[in-house]
Protein backbone atom coordinates (compact mmCIF):
# COMPACT_ATOMS: atom_id res chain seq x y z
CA UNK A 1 -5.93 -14.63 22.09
CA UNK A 2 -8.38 -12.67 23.99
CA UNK A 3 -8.44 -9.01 23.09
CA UNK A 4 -10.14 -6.00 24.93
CA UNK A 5 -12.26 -4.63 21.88
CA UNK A 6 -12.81 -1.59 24.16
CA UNK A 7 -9.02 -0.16 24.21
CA UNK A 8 -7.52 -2.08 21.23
CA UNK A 9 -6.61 0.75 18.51
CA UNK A 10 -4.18 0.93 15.38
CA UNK A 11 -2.21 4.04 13.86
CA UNK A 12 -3.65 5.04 10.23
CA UNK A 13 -2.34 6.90 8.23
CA UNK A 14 -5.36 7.90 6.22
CA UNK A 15 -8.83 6.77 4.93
CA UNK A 16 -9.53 7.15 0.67
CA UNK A 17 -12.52 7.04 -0.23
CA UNK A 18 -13.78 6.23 -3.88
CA UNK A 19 -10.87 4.21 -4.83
CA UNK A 20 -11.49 1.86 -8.13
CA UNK A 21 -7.60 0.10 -7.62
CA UNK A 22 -7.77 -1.97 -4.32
CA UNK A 23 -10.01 -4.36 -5.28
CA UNK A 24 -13.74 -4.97 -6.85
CA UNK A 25 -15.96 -1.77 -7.21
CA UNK A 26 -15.77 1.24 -5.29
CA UNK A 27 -13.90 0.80 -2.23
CA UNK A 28 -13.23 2.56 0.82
CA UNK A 29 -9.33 1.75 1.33
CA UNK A 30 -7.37 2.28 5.06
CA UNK A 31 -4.06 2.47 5.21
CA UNK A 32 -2.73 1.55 8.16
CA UNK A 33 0.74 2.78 9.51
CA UNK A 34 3.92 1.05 9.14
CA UNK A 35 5.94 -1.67 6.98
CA UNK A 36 8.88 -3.93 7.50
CA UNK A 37 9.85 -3.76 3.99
CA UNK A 38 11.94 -0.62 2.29
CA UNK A 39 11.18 -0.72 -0.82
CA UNK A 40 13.43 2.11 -2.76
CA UNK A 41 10.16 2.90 -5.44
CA UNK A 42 7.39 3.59 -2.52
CA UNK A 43 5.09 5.90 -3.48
CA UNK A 44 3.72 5.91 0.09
CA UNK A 45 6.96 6.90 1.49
CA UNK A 46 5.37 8.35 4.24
CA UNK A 47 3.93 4.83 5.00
CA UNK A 48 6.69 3.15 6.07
CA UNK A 49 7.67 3.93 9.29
CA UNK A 50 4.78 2.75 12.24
CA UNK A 51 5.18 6.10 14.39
CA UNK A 52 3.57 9.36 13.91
CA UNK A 53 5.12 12.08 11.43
CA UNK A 54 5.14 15.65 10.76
CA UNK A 55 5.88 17.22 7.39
CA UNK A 56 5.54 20.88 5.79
CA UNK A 57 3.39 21.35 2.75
CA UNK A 58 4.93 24.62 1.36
CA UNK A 59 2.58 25.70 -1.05
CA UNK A 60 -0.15 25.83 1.64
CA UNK A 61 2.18 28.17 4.02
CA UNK A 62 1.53 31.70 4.79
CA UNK A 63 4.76 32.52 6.61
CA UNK A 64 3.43 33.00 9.87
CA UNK A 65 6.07 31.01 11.74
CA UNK A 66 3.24 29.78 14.19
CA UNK A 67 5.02 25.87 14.30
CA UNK A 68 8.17 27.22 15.17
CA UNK A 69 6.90 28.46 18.57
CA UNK A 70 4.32 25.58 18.88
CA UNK A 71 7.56 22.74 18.74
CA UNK A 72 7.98 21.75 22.12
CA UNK A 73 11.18 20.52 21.02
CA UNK A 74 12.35 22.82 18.55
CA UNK A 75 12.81 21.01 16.18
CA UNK A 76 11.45 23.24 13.50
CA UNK A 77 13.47 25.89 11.82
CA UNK A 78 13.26 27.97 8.86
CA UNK A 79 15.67 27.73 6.05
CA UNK A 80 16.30 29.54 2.34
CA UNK A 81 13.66 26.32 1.29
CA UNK A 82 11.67 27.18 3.44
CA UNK A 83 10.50 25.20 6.79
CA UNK A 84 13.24 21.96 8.21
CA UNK A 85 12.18 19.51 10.38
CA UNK A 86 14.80 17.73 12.28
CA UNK A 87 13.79 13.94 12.47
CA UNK A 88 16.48 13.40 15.12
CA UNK A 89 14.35 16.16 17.45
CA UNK A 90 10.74 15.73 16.29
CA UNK A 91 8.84 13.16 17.86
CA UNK A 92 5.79 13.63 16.23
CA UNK A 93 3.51 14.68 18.69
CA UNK A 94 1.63 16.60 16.47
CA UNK A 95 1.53 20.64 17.95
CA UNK A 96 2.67 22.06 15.07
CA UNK A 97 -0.05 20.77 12.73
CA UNK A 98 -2.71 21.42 15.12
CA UNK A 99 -1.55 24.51 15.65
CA UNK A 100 -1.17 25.82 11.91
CA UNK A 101 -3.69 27.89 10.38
CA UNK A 102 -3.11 27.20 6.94
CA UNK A 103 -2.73 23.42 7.36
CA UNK A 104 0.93 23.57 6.11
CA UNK A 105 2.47 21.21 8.87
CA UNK A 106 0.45 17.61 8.53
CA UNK A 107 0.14 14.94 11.30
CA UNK A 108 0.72 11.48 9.40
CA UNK A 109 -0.56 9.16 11.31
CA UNK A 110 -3.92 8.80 13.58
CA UNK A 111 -4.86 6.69 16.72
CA UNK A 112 -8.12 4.96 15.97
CA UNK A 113 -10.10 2.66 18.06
CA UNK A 114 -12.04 -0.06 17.03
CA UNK A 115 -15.59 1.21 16.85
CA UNK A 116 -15.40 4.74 15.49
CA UNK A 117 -12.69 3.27 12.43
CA UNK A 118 -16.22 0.85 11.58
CA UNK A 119 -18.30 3.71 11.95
CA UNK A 120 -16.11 5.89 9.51
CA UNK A 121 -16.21 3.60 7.12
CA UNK A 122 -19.67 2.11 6.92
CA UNK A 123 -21.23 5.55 5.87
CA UNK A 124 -19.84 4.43 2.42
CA UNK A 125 -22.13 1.59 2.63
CA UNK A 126 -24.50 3.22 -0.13
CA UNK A 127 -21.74 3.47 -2.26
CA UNK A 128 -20.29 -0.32 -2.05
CA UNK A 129 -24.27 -1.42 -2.41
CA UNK A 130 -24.68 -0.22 -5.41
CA UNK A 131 -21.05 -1.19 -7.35
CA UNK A 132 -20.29 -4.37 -5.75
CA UNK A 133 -17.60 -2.55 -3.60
CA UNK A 134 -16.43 -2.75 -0.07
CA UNK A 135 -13.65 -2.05 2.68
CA UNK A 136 -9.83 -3.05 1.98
CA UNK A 137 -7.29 -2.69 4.57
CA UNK A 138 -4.11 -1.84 3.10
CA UNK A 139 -0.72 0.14 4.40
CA UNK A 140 2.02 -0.24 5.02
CA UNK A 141 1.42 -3.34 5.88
CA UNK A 142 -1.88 -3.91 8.35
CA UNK A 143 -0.48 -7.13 9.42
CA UNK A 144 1.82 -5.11 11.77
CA UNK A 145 -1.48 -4.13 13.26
CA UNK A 146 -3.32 -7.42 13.30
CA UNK A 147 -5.11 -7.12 16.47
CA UNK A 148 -7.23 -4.71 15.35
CA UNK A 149 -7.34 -5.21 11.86
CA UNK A 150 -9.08 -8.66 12.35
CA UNK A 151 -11.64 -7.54 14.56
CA UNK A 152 -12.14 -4.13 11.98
CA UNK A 153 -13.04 -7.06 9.15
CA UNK A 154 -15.17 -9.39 11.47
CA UNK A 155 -16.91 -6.18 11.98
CA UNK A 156 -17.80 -5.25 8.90
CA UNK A 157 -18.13 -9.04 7.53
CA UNK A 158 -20.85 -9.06 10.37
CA UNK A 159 -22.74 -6.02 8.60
CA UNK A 160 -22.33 -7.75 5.45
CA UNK A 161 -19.47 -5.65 4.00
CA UNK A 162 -16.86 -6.86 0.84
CA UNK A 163 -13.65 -6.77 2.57
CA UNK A 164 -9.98 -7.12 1.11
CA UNK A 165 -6.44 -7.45 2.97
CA UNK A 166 -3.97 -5.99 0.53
CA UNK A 167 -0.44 -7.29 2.04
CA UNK A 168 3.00 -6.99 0.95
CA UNK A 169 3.37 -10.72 2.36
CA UNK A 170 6.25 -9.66 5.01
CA UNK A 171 4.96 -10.42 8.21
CA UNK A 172 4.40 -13.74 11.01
CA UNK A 173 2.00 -16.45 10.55
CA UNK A 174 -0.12 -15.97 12.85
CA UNK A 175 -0.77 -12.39 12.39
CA UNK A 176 -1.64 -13.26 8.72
CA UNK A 177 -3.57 -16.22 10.27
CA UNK A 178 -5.83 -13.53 12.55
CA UNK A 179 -7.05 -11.59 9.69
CA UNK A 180 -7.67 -14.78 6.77
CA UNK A 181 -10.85 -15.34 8.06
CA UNK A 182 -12.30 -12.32 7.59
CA UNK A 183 -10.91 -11.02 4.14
CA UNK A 184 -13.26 -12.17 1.69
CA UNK A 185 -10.66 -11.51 -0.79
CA UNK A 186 -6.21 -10.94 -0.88
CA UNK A 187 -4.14 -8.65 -2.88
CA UNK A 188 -1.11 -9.82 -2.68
CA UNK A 189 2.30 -8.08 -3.66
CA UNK A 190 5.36 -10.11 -5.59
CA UNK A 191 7.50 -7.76 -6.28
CA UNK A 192 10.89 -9.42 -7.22
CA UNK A 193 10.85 -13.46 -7.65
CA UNK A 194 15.01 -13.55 -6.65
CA UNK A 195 15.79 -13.04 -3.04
CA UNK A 196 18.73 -11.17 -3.56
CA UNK A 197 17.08 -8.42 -5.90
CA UNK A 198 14.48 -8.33 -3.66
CA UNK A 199 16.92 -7.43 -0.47
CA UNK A 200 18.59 -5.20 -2.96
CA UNK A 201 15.60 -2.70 -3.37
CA UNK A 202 13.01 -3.57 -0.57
CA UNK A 203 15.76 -4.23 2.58
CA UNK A 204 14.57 -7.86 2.87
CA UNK A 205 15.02 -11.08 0.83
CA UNK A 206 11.66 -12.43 -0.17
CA UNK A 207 11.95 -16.20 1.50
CA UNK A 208 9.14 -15.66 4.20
CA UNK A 209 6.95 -13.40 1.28
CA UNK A 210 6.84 -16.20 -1.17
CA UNK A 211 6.21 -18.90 1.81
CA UNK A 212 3.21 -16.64 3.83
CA UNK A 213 1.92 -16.44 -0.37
CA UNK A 214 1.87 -20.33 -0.33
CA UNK A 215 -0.17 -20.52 2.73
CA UNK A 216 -2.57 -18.01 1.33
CA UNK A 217 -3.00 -19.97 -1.10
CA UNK A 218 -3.94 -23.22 0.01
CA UNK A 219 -6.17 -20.84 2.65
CA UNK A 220 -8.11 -19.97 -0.59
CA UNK A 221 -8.39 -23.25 -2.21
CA UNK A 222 -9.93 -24.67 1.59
CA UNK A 223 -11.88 -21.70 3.20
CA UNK A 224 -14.73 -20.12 2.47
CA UNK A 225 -12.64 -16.87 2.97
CA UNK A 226 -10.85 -15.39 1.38
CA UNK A 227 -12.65 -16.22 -1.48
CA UNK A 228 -10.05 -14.49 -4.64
CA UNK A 229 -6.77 -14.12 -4.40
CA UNK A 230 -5.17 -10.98 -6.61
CA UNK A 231 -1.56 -10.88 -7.47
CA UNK A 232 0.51 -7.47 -7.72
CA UNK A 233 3.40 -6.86 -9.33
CA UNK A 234 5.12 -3.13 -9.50
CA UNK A 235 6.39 -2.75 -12.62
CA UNK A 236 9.89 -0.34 -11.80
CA UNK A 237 12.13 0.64 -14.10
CA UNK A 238 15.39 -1.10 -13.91
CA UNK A 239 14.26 -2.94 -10.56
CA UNK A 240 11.52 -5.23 -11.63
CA UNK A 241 10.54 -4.63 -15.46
CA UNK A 242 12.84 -7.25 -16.72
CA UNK A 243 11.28 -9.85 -18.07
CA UNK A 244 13.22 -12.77 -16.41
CA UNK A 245 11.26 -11.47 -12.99
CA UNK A 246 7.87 -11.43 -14.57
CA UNK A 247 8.60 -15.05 -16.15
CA UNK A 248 9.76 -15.93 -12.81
CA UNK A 249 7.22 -14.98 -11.05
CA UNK A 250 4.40 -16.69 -13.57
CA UNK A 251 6.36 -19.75 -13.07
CA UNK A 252 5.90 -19.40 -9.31
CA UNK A 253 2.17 -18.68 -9.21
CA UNK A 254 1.53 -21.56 -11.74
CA UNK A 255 3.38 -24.05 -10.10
CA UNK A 256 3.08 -23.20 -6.56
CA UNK A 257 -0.46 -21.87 -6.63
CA UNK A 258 -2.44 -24.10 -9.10
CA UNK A 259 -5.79 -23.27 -9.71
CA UNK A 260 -5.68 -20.42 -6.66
CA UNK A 261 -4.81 -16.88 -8.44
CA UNK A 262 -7.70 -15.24 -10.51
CA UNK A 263 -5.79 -12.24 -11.04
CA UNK A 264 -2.00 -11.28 -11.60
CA UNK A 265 -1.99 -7.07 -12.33
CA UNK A 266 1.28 -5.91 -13.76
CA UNK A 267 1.19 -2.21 -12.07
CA UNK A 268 3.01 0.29 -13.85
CA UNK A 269 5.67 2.81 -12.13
CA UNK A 270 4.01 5.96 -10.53
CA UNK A 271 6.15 8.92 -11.13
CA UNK A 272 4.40 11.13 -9.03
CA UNK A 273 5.29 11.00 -5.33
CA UNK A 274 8.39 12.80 -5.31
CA UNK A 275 7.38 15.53 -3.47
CA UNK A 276 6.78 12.89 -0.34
CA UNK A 277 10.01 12.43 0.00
CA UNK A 278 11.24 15.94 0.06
CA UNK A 279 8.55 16.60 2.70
CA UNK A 280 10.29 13.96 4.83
CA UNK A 281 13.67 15.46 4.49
CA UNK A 282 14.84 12.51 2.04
CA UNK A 283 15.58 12.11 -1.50
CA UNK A 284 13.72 9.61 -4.40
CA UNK A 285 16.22 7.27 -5.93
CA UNK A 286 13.74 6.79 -8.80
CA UNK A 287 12.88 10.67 -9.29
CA UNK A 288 14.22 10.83 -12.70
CA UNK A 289 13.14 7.40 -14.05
CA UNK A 290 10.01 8.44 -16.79
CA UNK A 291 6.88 6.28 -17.31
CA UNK A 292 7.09 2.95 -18.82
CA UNK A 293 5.90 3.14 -22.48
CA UNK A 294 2.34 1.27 -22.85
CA UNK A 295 4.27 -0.96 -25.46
CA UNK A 296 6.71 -2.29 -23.12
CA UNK A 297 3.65 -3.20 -20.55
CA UNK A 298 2.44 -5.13 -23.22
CA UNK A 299 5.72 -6.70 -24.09
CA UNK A 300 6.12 -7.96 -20.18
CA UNK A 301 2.48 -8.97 -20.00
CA UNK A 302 3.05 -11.11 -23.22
CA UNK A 303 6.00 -12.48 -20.88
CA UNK A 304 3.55 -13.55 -18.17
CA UNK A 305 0.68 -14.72 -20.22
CA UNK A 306 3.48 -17.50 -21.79
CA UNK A 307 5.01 -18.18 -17.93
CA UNK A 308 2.26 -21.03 -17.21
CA UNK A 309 -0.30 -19.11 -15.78
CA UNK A 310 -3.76 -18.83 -17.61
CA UNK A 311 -3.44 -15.94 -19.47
CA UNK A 312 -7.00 -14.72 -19.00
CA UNK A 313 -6.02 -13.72 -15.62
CA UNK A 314 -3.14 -11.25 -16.61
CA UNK A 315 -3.82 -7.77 -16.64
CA UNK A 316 -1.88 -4.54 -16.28
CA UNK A 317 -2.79 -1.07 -15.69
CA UNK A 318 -1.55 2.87 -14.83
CA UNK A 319 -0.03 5.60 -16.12
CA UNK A 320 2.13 4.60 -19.37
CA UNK A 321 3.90 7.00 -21.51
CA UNK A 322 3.78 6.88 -25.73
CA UNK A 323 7.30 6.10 -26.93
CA UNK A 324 9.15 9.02 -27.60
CA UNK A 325 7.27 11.43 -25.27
CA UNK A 326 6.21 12.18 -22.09
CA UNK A 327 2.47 12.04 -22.95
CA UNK A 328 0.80 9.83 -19.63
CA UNK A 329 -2.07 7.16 -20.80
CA UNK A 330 -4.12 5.69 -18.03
CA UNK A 331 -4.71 1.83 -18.94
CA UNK A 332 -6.39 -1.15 -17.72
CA UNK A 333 -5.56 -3.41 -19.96
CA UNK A 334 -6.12 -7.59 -20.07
């Protein structure tokens, strides 16, 4: 496939710096616009859909009702809550947020082009030197946006930078295919091991996921990259904290994927994002679930360390609550 590297770009969402959960060290993590999956718990809400989108941050406005004459298609309006954004009407073009002088109305979602997304991201370089860290490209899903995520990777594997493809496995062959080579390492997600529980809360059954996490697989065992592979697994309450799914799943990985997984993270539910989805005119169906006590982490690891996988490589981590109280507990436990 012969790509222009001079006009290929990708929409991303954003760039984090200084992140310690996408992979070894201190990483520099781009999320990339878009995802064919649904899945009702997202924390990244704003994530999903591979367009531009506008939304109001209310504690940042002054009043000054500058958007609602930027809109050029009034689509903004101001309410007893404060400023409404019609999604039928906006198209996110962006006015309104460039326009604000408080920052209140934010643009998610940038155009980047090849060379300038490298040179953002290698002036971390001092940083990933010094704690074994590197670049992962995560979303979304940055398969949707293959083209230039491969060449992003080749690029930095060329200046000798750790890279990581964090994938929610939903996407073709032979975009995953374009990006393999030049991952050094894969987190990959396996959220629900039955099909139908996984069409229930993510939109899609989990047939292709569990075949594309096959392929990676054997890729590992017979490439030089990716090197690790890194199993995910949100932990949700009532959606995928029984323990039949985690036994599943262990059962999967140890007969599937002998010898290829040196990590399987149980990640515990994030409470935090409601506010996302108010911003983009929805509602959470999770925004009363609490934490997951610490003890019943440990109770589903125990579940996965007896599956068939070796149990040195289960680990789970996030923000647990004591039993009986709301008290939060950041872990990382093996």
């Amino acid at each position: 496939m012969n790509i222009d590297q001079n006009t290929i770009e990708a929409l991303v969402l954003q760039i984090i710096r200084m992140s310690t959960e996408d992979g070894p060290g201190i990483r520099t993590t781009v999320f990339f616009k878009g995802c064919p999956l649904n899945c009702a718990w997202c924390h990244n809400p704003e994530s999903i859909s591979p367009k531009p989108q506008v939304w109001w941050v209310g504690n940042r406005c002054i009043g000054c009702r500058t958007c609602l004459s930027a809109c050029p298609e009034g689509a903004i309006c101001l309410s007893e809550s404060g400023v409404e954004i019609d999604r039928n009407v906006c198209t996110g073009c962006g006015t309104c947020a460039a326009q604000c002088p408080a920052m209140a109305m934010e643009l998610l979602g940038t155009v980047w082009e090849l060379e300038p997304l490298v040179a953002e991201v290698i002036k971390d370089r001092a940083y990933f030197n010094t704690s074994g860290g590197g670049v992962t490209v995560s979303g979304g899903e940055p398969a949707m946006q293959s083209p230039l995520v491969a060449l992003f990777l080749k690029s930095l594997r060329e200046k000798g930078l750790h890279t990581a493809l964090d994938t929610c496995g939903a996407c073709g062959r032979e975009a995953l295919d374009r990006i393999l080579p030049y991952a050094a390492m894969v987190l990959f997600d396996v959220k629900l091991i039955d099909s139908e529980e996984h069409q229930q809360f993510t939109g899609q059954g989990n047939r292709r996921i569990l075949e594309n996490l096959v392929h990676v697989a054997g890729y590992v065992k017979s490439h030089v990259h990716p090197a690790a592979l890194w199993i995910r697994t949100p932990v949700i309450p009532g959606a995928t904290d029984h323990a039949e799914n985690i036994a599943g799943i262990g059962r999967f990985l140890s007969t599937q994927l002998t010898g290829a997984v040196s990590r399987w993270e149980l990640c515990a539910f994030n409470n935090l994002c409601q506010d996302k989805y108010l911003r983009l005119g929805g509602k959470w169906q999770f925004e009363k679930a609490p934490l997951i006590t610490s003890g019943a982490m440990d109770e589903l690891a125990d579940v996965a360390k007896k599956s068939g996988v070796d149990p040195q490589i289960v680990s789970w981590s996030g923000a647990t609550r004591e039993t009986g109280n709301n008290s939060r507990k950041e872990a990382d436990v093996v």
